[in-house]
Each structure stands twice: as structure tokens, then as C-alpha cells.
C-alpha atoms as a PDB file:
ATOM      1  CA  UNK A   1     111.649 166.460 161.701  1.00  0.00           C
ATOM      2  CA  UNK A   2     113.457 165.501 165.056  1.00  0.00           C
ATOM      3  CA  UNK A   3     115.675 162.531 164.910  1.00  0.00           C
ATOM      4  CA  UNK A   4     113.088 160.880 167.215  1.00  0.00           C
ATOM      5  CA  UNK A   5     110.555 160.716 164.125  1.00  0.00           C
ATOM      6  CA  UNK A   6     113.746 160.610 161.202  1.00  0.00           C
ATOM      7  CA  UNK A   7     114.530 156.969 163.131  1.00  0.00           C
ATOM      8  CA  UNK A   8     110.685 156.151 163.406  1.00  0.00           C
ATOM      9  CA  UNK A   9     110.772 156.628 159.911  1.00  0.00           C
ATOM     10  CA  UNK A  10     113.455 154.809 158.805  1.00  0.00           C
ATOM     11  CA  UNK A  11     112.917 151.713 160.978  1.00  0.00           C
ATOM     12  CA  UNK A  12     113.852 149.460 157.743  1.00  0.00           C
ATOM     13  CA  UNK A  13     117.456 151.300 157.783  1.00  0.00           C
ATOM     14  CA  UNK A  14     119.033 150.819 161.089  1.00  0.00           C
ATOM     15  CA  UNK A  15     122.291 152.525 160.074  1.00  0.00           C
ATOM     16  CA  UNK A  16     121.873 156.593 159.505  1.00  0.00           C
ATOM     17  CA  UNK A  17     124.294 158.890 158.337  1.00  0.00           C
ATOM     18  CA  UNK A  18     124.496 162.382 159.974  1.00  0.00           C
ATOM     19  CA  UNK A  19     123.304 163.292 156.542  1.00  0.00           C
ATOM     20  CA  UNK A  20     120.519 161.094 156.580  1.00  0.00           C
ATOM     21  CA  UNK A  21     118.860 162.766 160.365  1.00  0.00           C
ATOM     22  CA  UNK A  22     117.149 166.023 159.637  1.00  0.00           C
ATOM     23  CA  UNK A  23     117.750 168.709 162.787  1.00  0.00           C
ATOM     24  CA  UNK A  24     115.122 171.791 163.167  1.00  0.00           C
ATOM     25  CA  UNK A  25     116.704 175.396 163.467  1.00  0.00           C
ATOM     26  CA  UNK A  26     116.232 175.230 167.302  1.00  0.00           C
ATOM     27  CA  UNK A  27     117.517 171.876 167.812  1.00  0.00           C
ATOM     28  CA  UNK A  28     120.581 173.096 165.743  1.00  0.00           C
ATOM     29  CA  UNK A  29     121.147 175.725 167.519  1.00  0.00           C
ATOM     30  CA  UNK A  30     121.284 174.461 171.131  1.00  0.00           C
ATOM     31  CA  UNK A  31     123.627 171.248 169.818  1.00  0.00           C
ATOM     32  CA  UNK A  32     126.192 173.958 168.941  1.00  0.00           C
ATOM     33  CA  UNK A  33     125.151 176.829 172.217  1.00  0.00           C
ATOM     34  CA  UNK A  34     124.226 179.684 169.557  1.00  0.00           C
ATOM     35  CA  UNK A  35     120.910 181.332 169.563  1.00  0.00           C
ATOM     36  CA  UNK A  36     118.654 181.074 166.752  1.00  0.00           C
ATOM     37  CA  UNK A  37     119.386 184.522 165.299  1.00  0.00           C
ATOM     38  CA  UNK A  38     123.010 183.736 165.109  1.00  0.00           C
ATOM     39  CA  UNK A  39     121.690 180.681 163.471  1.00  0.00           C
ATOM     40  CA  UNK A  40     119.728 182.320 160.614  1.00  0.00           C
ATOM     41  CA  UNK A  41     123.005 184.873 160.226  1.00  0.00           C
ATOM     42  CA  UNK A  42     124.971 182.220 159.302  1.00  0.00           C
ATOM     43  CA  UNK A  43     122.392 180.952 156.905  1.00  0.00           C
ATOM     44  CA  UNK A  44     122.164 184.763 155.372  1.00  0.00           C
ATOM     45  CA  UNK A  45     125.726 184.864 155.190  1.00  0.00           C
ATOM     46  CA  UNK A  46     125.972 181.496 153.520  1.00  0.00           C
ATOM     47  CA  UNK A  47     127.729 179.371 156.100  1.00  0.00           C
ATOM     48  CA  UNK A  48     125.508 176.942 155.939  1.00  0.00           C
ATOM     49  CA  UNK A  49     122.390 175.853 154.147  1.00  0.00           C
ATOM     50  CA  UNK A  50     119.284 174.327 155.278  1.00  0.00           C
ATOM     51  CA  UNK A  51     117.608 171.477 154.002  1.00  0.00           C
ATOM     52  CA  UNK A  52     116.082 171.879 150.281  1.00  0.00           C
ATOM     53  CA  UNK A  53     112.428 170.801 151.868  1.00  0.00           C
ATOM     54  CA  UNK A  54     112.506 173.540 154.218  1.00  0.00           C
ATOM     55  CA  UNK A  55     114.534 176.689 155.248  1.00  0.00           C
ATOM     56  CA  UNK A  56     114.370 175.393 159.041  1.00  0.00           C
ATOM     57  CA  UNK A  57     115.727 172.010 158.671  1.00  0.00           C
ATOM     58  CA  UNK A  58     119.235 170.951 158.943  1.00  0.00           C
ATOM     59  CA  UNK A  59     120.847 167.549 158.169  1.00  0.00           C
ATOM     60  CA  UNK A  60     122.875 166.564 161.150  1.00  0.00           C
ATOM     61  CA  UNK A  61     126.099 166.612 160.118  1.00  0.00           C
ATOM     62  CA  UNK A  62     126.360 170.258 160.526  1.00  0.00           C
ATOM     63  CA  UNK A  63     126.904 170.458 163.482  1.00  0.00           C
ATOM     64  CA  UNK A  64     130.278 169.743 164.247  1.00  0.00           C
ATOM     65  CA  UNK A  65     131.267 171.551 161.186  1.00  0.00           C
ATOM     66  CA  UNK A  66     129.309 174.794 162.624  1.00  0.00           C
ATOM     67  CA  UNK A  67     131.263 173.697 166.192  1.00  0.00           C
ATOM     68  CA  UNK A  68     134.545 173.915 164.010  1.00  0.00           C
ATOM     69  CA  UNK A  69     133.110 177.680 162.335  1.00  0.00           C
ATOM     70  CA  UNK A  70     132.319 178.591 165.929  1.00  0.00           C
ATOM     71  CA  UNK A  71     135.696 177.461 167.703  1.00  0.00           C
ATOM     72  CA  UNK A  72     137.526 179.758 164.782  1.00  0.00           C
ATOM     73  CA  UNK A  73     135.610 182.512 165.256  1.00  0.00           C
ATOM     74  CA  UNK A  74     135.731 182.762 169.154  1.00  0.00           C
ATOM     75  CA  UNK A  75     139.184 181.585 169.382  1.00  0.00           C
ATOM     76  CA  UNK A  76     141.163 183.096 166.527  1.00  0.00           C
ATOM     77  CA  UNK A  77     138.745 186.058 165.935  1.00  0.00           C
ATOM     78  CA  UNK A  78     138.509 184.662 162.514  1.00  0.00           C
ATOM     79  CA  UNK A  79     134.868 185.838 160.781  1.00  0.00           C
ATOM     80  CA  UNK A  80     132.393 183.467 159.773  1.00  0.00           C
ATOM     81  CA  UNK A  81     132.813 183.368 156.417  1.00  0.00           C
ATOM     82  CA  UNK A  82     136.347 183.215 156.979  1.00  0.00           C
ATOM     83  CA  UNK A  83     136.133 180.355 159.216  1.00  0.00           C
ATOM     84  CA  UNK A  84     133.856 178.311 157.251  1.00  0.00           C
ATOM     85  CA  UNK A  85     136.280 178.312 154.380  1.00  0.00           C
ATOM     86  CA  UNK A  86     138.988 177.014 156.820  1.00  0.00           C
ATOM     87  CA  UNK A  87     136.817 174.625 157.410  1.00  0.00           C
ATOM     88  CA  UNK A  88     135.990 173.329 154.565  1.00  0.00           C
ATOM     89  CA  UNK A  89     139.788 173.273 153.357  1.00  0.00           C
ATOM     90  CA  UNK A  90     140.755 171.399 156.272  1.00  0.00           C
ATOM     91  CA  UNK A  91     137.877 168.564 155.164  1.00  0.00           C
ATOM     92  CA  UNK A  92     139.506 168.456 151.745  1.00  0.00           C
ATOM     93  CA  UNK A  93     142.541 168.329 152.783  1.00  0.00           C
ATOM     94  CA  UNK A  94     141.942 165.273 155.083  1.00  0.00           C
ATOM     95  CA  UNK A  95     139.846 163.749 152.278  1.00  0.00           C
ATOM     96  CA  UNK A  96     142.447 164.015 149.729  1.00  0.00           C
ATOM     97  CA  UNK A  97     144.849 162.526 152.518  1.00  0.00           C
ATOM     98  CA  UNK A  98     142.751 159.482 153.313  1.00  0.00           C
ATOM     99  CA  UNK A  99     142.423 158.884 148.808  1.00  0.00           C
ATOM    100  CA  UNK A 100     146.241 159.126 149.047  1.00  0.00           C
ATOM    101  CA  UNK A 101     146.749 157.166 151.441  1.00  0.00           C
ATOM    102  CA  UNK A 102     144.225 154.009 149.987  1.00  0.00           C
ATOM    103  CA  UNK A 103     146.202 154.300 146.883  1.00  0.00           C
ATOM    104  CA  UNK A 104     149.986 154.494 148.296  1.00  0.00           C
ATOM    105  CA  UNK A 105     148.552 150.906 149.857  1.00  0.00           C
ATOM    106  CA  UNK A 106     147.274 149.901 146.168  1.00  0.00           C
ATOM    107  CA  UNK A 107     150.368 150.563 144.732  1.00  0.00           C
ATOM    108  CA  UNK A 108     152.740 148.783 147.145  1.00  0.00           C
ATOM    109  CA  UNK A 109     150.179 145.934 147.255  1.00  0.00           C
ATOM    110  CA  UNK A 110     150.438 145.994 143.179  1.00  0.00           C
ATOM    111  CA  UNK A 111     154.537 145.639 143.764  1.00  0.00           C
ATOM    112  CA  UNK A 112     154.176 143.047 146.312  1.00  0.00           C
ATOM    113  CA  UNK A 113     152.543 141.449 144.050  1.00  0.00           C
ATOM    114  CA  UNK A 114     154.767 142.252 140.845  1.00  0.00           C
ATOM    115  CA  UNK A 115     157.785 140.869 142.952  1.00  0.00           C
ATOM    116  CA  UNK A 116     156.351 137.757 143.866  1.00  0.00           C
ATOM    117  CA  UNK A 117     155.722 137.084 140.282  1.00  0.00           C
ATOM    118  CA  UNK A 118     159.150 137.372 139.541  1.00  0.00           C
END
């Protein structure tokens, strides 16, 4: 399904989530400059997965992270697999920043608020 017909779809839900637009292989594959064989490597290798309905449907929001796999690979002459374990570390990492972050501003809210009792 393009994202043409995914939005046609989902006129009722006028906010999507790259997670929520379904790519095909080819459309994939040109957003990120890689033929479709290098595509379907990646998917044999385990880089990333297609959608559960059907083996040539992506969600969007692997793009950038194929981008990142791609960058790594040409730049640093990392291998795919390689590089799409950096890549998902580096996610991690800057989710487990961002939850840090929320809470360091929970707790000094909680002893702003502690102190002003007093």
C-alpha cells in the first residue's frame, strides 16, 4: 500500500506515525538510493523486516534507520549487520537518555516541591 492509499484510508486519523504508513519494496528502496536486490539482502540478512501482511511491505519508519545502516556501511566500511547493530544501540542509547532526562526533571520538581513545604 502506497502512502497515497495508507492516508485515503485513514482519513478519520489525520496524524500518522512513520509506523503507521506502509512503503512497498520499490518505494523503499528509491527513498534510501539502493536497488531492490540490495533491498531483499538486507531482509535475508536480517537488517530489517518487512511488514507481517506481506514480505514486500515496509512501515515507513525504516527508512532513515536503513539511511543510518547505509551511511555506516559506505562511510566506515562497517558491514550491514554490523551497522544495523550500531544503529540500533545508538536509538537506545538516546531513548534511555530522553527517560533520564524526564525523570532528573521529576525528581528536582519533587524537591522543589519538598522545599517549599518546608
Amino acid at each position: 500500500m502506497t502512502v497515497a492509499r495508507q492516508l485515503k484510508r485513514d482519513k478519520a486519523s489525520p496524524v500518522l506515525s512513520p509506523g503507521d504508513v506502509v512503503l512497498t519494496a520499490d518505494e523503499v528502496a528509491a527513498a534510501v538510493g539502493i536497488t531492490r536486490t540490495t533491498l531483499a539482502r538486507l531482509v535475508s540478512l536480517g537488517v530489517l523486516e518487512p511488514t507481517r501482511r506481506r514480505a514486500t511491505m515496509f512501515t515507513a519508519d525504516v527508512v532513515p534507520r536503513l539511511r543510518r545502516v547505509m551511511r555506516l556501511h559506505a562511510d566506515l566500511g562497517v558491514n550491514f549487520v554490523g551497522a544495523a547493530i550500531i544503529v540500533d544501540l545508538v536509538a537506545r542509547l538516546d531513548r534511555l537518555n530522553a527517560e533520564l532526562a524526564h525523570r532528573s526533571r521529576d525528581v528536582r520538581g519533587e524537591r522543589r516541591r519538598w522545599i517549599s513545604i518546608d
